[in-house]
Protein backbone atom coordinates (compact mmCIF):
# COMPACT_ATOMS: atom_id res chain seq x y z
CA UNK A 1 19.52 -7.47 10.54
CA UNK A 2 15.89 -9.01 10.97
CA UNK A 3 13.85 -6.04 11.10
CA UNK A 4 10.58 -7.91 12.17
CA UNK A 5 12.28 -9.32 14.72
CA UNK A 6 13.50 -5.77 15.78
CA UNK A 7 10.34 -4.83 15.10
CA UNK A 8 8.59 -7.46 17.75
CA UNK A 9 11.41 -6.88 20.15
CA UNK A 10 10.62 -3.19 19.94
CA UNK A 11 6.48 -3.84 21.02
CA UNK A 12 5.37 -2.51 17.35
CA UNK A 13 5.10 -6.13 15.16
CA UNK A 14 4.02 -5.55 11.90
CA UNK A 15 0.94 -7.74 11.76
CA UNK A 16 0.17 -8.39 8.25
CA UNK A 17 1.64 -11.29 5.84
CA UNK A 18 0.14 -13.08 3.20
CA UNK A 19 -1.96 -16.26 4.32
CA UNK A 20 -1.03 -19.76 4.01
CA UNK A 21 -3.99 -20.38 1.74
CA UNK A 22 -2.41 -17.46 -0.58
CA UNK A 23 0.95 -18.86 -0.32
CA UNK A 24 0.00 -22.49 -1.17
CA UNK A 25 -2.17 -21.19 -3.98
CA UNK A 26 0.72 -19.18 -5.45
CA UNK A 27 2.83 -22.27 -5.50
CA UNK A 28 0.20 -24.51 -6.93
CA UNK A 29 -0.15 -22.49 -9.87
CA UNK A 30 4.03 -22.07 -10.28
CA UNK A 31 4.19 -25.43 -10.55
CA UNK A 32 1.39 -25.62 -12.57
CA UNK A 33 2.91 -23.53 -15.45
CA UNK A 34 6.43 -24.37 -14.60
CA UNK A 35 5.26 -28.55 -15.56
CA UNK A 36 6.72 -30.69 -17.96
CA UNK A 37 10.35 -28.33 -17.87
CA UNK A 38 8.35 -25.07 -18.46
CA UNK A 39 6.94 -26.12 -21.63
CA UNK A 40 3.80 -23.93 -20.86
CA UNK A 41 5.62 -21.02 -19.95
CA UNK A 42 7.59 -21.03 -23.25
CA UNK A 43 4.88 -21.51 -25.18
CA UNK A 44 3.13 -18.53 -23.44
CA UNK A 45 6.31 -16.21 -24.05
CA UNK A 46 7.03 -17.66 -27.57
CA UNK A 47 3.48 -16.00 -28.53
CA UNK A 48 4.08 -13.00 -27.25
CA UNK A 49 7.85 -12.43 -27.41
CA UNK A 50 8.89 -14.55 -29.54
CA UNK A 51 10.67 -12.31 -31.95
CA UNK A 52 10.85 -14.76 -35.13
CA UNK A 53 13.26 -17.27 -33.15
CA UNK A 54 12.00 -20.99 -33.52
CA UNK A 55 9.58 -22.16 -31.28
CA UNK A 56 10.74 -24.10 -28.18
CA UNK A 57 10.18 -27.43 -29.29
CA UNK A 58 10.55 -29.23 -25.74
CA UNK A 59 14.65 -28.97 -25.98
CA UNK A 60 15.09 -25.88 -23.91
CA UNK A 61 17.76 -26.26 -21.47
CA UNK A 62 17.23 -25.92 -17.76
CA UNK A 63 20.44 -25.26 -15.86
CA UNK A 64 21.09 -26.52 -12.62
CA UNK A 65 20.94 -23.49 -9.90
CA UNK A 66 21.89 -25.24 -6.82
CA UNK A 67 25.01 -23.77 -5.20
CA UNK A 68 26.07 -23.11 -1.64
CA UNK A 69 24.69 -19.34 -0.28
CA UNK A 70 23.47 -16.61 -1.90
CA UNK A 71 26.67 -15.63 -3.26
CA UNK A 72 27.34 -19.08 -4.60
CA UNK A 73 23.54 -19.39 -5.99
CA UNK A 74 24.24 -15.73 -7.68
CA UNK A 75 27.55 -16.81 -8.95
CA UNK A 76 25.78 -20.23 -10.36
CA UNK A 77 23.53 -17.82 -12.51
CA UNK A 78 25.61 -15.81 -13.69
CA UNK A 79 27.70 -18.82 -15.17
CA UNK A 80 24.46 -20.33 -16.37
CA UNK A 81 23.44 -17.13 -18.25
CA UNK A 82 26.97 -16.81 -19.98
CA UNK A 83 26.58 -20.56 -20.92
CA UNK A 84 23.03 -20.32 -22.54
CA UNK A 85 23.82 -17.15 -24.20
CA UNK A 86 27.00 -18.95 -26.08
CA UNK A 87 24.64 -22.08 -26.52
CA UNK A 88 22.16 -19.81 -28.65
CA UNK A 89 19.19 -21.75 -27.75
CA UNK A 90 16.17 -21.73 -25.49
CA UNK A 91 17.13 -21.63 -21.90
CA UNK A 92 14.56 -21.47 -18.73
CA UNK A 93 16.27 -20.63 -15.50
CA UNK A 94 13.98 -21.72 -12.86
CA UNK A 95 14.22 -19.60 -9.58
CA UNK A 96 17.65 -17.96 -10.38
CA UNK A 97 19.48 -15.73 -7.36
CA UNK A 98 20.59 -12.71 -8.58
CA UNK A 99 23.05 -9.54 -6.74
CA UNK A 100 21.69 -5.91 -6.67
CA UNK A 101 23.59 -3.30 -5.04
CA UNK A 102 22.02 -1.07 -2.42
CA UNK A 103 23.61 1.68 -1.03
CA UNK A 104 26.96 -0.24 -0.87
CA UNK A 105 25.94 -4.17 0.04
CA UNK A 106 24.91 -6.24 -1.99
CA UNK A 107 21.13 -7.52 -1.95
CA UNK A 108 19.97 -11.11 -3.17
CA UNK A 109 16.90 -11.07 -5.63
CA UNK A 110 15.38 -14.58 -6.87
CA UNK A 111 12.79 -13.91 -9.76
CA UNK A 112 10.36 -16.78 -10.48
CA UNK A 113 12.40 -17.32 -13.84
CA UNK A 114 14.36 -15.76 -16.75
CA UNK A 115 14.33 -17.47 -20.44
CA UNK A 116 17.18 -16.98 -22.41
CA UNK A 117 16.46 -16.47 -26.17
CA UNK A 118 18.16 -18.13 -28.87
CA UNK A 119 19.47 -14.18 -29.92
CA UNK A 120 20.70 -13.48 -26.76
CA UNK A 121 17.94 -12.04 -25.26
CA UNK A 122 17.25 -12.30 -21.49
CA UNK A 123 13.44 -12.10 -20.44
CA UNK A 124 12.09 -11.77 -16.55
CA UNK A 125 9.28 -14.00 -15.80
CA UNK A 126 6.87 -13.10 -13.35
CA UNK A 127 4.31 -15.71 -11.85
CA UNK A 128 1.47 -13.90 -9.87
CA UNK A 129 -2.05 -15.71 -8.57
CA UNK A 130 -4.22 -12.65 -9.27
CA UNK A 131 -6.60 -13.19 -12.24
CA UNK A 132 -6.39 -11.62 -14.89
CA UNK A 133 -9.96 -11.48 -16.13
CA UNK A 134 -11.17 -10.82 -19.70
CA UNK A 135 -7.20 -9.79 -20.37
CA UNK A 136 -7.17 -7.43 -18.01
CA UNK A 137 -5.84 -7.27 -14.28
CA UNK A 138 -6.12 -5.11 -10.90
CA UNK A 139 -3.97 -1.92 -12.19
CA UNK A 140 -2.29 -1.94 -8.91
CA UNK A 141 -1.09 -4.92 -8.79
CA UNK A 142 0.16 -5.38 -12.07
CA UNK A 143 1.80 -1.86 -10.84
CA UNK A 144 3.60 -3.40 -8.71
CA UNK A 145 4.71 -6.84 -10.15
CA UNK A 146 5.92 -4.06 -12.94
CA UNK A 147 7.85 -2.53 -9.76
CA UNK A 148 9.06 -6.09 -8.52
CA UNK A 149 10.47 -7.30 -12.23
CA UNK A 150 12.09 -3.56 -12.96
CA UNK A 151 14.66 -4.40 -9.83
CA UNK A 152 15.33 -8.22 -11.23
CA UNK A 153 16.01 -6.09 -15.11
CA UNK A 154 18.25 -4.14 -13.47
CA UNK A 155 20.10 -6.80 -11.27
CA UNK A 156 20.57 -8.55 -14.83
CA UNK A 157 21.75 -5.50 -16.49
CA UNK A 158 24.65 -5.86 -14.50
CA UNK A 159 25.18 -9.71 -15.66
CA UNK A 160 24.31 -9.03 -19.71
CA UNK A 161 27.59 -6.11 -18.85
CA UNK A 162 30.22 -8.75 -19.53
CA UNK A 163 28.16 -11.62 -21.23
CA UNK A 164 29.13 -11.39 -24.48
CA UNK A 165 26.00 -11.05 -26.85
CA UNK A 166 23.40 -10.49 -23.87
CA UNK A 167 20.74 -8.35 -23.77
CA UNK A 168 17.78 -7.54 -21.17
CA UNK A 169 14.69 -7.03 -22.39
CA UNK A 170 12.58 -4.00 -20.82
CA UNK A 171 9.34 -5.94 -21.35
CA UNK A 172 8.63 -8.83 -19.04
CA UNK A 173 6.14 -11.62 -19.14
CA UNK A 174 3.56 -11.30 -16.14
CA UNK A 175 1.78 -14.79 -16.13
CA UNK A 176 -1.74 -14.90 -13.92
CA UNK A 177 -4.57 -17.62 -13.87
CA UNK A 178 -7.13 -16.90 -16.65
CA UNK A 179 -10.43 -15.14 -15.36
CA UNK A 180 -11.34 -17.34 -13.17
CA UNK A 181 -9.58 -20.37 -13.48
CA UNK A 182 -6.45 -22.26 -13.00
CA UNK A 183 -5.60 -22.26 -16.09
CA UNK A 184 -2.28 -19.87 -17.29
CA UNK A 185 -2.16 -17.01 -19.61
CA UNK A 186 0.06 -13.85 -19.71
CA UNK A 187 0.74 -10.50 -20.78
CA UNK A 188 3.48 -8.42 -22.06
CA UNK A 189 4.64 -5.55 -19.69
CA UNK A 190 6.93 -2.53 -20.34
CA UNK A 191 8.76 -1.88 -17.61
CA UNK A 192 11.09 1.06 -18.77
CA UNK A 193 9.98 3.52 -16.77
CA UNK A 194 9.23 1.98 -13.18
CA UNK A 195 13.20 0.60 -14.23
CA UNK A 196 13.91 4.29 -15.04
CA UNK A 197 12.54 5.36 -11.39
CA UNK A 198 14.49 2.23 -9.45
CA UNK A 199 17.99 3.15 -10.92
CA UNK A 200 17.59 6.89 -9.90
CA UNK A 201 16.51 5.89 -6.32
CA UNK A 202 18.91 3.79 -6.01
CA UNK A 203 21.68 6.29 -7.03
CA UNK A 204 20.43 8.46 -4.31
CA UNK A 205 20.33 6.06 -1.46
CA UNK A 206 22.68 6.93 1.43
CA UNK A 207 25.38 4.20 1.93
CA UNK A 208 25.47 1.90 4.78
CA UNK A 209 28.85 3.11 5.59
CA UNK A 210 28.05 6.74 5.93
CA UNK A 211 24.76 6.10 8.01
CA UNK A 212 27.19 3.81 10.19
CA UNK A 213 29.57 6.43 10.39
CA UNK A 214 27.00 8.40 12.11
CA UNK A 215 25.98 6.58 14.89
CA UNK A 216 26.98 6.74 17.93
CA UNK A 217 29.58 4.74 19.43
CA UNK A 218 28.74 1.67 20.55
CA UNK A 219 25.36 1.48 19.26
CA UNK A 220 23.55 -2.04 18.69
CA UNK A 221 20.59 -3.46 17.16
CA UNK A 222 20.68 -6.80 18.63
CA UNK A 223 17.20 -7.56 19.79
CA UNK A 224 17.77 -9.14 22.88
CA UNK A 225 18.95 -5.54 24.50
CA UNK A 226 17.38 -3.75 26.51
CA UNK A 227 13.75 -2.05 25.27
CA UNK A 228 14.99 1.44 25.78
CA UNK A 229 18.45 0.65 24.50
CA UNK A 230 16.95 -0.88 21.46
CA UNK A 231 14.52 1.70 21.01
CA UNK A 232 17.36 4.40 21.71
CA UNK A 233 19.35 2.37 18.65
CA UNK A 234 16.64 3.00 16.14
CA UNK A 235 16.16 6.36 17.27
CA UNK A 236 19.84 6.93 16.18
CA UNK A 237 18.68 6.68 12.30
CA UNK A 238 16.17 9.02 11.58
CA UNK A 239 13.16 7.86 9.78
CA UNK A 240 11.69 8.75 6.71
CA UNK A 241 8.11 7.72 7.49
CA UNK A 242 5.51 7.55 5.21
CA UNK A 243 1.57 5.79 5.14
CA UNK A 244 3.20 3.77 1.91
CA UNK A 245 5.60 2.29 4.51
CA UNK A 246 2.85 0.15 6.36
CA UNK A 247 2.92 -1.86 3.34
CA UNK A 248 6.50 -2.60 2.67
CA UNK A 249 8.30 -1.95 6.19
CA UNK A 250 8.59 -3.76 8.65
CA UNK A 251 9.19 -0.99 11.30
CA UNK A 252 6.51 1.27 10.17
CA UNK A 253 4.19 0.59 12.78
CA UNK A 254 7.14 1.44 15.07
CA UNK A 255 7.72 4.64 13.08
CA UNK A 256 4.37 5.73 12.23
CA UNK A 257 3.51 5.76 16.50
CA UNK A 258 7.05 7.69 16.76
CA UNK A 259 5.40 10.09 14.23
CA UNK A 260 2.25 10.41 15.34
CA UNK A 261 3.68 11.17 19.39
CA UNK A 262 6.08 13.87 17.57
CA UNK A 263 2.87 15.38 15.51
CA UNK A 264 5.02 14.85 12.53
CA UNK A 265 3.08 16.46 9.13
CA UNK A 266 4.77 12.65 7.80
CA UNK A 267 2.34 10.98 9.18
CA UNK A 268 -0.40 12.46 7.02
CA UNK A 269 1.37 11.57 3.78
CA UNK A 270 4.24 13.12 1.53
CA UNK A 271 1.97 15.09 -0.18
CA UNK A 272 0.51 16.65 2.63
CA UNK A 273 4.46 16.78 3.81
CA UNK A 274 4.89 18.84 0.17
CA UNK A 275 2.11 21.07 0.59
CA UNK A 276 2.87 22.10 4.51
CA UNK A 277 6.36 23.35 3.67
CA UNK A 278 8.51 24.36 6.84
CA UNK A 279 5.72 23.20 8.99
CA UNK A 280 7.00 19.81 10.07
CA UNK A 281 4.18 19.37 13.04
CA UNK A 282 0.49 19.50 13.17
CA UNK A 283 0.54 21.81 16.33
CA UNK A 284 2.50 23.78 14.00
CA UNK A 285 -0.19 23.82 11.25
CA UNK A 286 -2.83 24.29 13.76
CA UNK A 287 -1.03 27.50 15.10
CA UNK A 288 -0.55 28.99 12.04
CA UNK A 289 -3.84 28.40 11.04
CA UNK A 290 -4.86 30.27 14.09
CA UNK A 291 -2.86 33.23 13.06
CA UNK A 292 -0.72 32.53 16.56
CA UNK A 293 2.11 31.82 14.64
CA UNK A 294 3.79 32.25 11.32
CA UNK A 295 4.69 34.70 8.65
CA UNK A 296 1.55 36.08 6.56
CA UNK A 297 3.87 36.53 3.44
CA UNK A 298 4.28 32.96 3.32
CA UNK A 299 2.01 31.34 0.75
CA UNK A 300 1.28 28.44 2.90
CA UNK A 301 0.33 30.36 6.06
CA UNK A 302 -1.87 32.52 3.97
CA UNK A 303 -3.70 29.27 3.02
CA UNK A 304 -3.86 27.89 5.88
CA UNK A 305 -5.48 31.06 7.75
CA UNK A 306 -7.79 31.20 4.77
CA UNK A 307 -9.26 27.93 5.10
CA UNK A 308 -9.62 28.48 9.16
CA UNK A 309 -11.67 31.71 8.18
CA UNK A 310 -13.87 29.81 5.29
CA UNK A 311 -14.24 26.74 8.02
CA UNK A 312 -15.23 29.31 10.68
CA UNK A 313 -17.63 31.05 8.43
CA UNK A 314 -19.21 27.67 7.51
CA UNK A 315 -19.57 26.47 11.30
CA UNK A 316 -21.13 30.06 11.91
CA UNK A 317 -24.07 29.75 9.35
CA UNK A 318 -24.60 25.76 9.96
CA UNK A 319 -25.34 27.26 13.66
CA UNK A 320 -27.20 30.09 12.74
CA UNK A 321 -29.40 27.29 10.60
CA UNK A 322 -29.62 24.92 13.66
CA UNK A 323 -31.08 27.93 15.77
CA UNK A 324 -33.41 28.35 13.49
CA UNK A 325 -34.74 25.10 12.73
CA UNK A 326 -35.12 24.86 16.47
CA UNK A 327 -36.84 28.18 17.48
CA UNK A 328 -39.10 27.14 14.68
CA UNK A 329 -40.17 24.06 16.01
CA UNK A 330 -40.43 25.38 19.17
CA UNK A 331 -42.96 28.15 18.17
CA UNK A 332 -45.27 25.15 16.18
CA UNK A 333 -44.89 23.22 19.65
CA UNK A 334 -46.44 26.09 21.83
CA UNK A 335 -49.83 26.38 19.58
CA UNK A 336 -50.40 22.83 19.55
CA UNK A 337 -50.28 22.60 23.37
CA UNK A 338 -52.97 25.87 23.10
CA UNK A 339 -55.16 24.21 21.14
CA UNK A 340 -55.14 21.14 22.96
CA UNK A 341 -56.19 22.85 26.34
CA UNK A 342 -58.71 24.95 24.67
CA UNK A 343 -59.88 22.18 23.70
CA UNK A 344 -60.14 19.82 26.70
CA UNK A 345 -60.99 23.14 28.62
CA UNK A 346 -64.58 22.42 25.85
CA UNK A 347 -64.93 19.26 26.73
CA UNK A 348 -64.82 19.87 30.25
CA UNK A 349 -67.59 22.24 30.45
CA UNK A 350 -69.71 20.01 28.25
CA UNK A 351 -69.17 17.55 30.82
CA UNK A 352 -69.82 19.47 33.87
CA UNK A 353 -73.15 20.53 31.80
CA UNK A 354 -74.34 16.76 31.47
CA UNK A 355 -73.51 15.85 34.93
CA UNK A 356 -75.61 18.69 35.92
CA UNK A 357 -78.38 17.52 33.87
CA UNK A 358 -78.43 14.12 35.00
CA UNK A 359 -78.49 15.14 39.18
CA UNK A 360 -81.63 17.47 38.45
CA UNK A 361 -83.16 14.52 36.52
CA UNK A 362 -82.17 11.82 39.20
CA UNK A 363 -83.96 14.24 42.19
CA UNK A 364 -87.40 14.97 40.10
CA UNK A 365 -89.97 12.75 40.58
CA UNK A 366 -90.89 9.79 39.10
CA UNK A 367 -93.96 10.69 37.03
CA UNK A 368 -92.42 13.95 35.69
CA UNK A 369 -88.97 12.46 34.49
């Protein structure tokens, strides 16, 4: 199943991707270190996982991948691996498809490249275009290449099982231009952990099977259905929606405006989700809050009605501050307007005075003016 084409046939397309210029970028610098049959790359891994083996010396082998499908391609690499390992040389498989199960079906991976070691050592390249500038890269993206290579480790794992005298290496080789150049260099990543976190996820996915079980009979995601057939389809399998999804998923703007018309707690994150306990809608929250529903023994209500009285207090004084401020200026407005007719009220009189003045002077004769 296409899910962005469910997606657009459901009026929610996900409308992000990387750009073309990104794209053709990325592949400019592959094939930049990936020149002259990887002899860059090797040297780049030979310096910093090189384990005392003998240095590539331009006679690393580089195995044909080509095959027929996915499961062909996987099956290719598998044979490749096993033939490499016995060879105990250097190996670089370029683009290899590898076979990952998730909950119950298999899923295709295809890692930029793996090098084989002479000691039977199996290493996961990973070829990124972000910089990595004075040695150093974004933390977040180097989180999740770290992410990205712990799934291919794994998915190899399964290979090295019955390859005799194979062994994956937890730390992969993350290779990004140099500061800001085109120009290669890489760095060693440990990738235990995020591995760690992968296989226990994936041990508690829910299998196709039993989520097909489920549905009801008939059900269909084709996307040329009907809209409200379609969208009834989807409905079927409930969502786990999170923000994180908007960057992964390609239903989650489908989800997140399900969510959001359910005032679903999701939809403000999972740790807002943790905090809220059994209150799984905002209108929820906002009644407890109000003290219109809930029970006060529960920790979370009593928070909640907490921070309404602290917020209510706080709107309380800013107003009692704005009144002020205003009555003040209001008060320094009326003696200014005082002043100003006592003042013109001066100037009046003097005027009256001169005009005076002038009349008797204008109706006395001549030789006494």
């Amino acid at each position: 199943m296409d899910k962005g084409v469910l997606a657009t046939a459901l009026g929610s397309p996900a409308p992000f991707g990387q750009s073309q210029f990104a794209f053709m970028r990325g592949n400019a610098f592959e094939a930049k270190v990936k020149a002259d049959g990887g002899a860059e790359l090797l040297r780049l891994l030979y310096e910093r996982l090189g384990g005392g083996a003998r240095e590539p010396a331009g006679d690393a082998a580089t195995p044909d991948l080509s095959a027929a499908g996915p499961e062909g391609r996987a099956a290719r690499t598998a044979l490749a691996l096993r033939e490499a390992t016995a060879a105990g040389g250097w190996a670089l498989l370029d683009h290899p498809m590898l076979a990952l199960e998730v909950a119950g079906s298999p899923a295709y991976l295809e890692p930029d490249a793996v090098v084989v070691h002479p000691d039977g050592r199996w290493t996961v390249v990973e070829i990124k275009s972000f910089p990595m500038i004075d040695a150093s890269a974004d933390a977040s993206k180097v989180g999740a290449a770290a992410r990205q290579a712990a799934v291919y480790v794994l998915a190899l794992e399964r290979v090295a099982a019955v390859t005799e005298g194979a062994e994956v290496g937890h730390q992969v080789l993350l290779v990004c231009p140099k500061d800001f150049s085109n120009l290669p260099t890489a760095s060693v990543v440990d990738v235990r952990k995020q591995r760690a976190v992968t296989r226990r996820q994936l041990t508690r996915l829910t299998r196709i099977e039993d989520i097909a079980a489920e549905l009801p009979e008939g059900t269909t995601f084709d996307p040329a259905c009907a809209p409200d057939e379609l969208d009834a389809a989807v409905a079927a399998v409930p969502p786990a929606y999170a923000p994180e999804c908007l960057a992964a998923c390609e239903l989650a703007f489908h989800c997140r405006a399900k969510s959001r018309a359910e005032g679903a707690v999701e939809a403000l994150g999972r740790s807002v989700r943790g905090e809220l306990g059994g209150l799984t809608t905002v209108a929820g929250v906002l009644a407890a809050a109000a003290g219109k529903e809930g029970d006060p023994a529960d920790p979370t209500v009593a928070a909640l009605r907490r921070a309404a009285a602290l917020r209510a207090e706080a709107l309380e004084s800013a107003a009692a501050v704005r009144a002020g401020s205003i009555g003040d200026r209001a008060g320094s407005g009326d003696d200014g307007t005082g002043g100003a007719g006592g003042t013109a009220g001066a100037g009046g009189a003097g005027g009256a005075d001169g005009a005076g003045n002038a009349a008797r002077t204008a109706d006395a004769p001549e030789g006494r003016s």
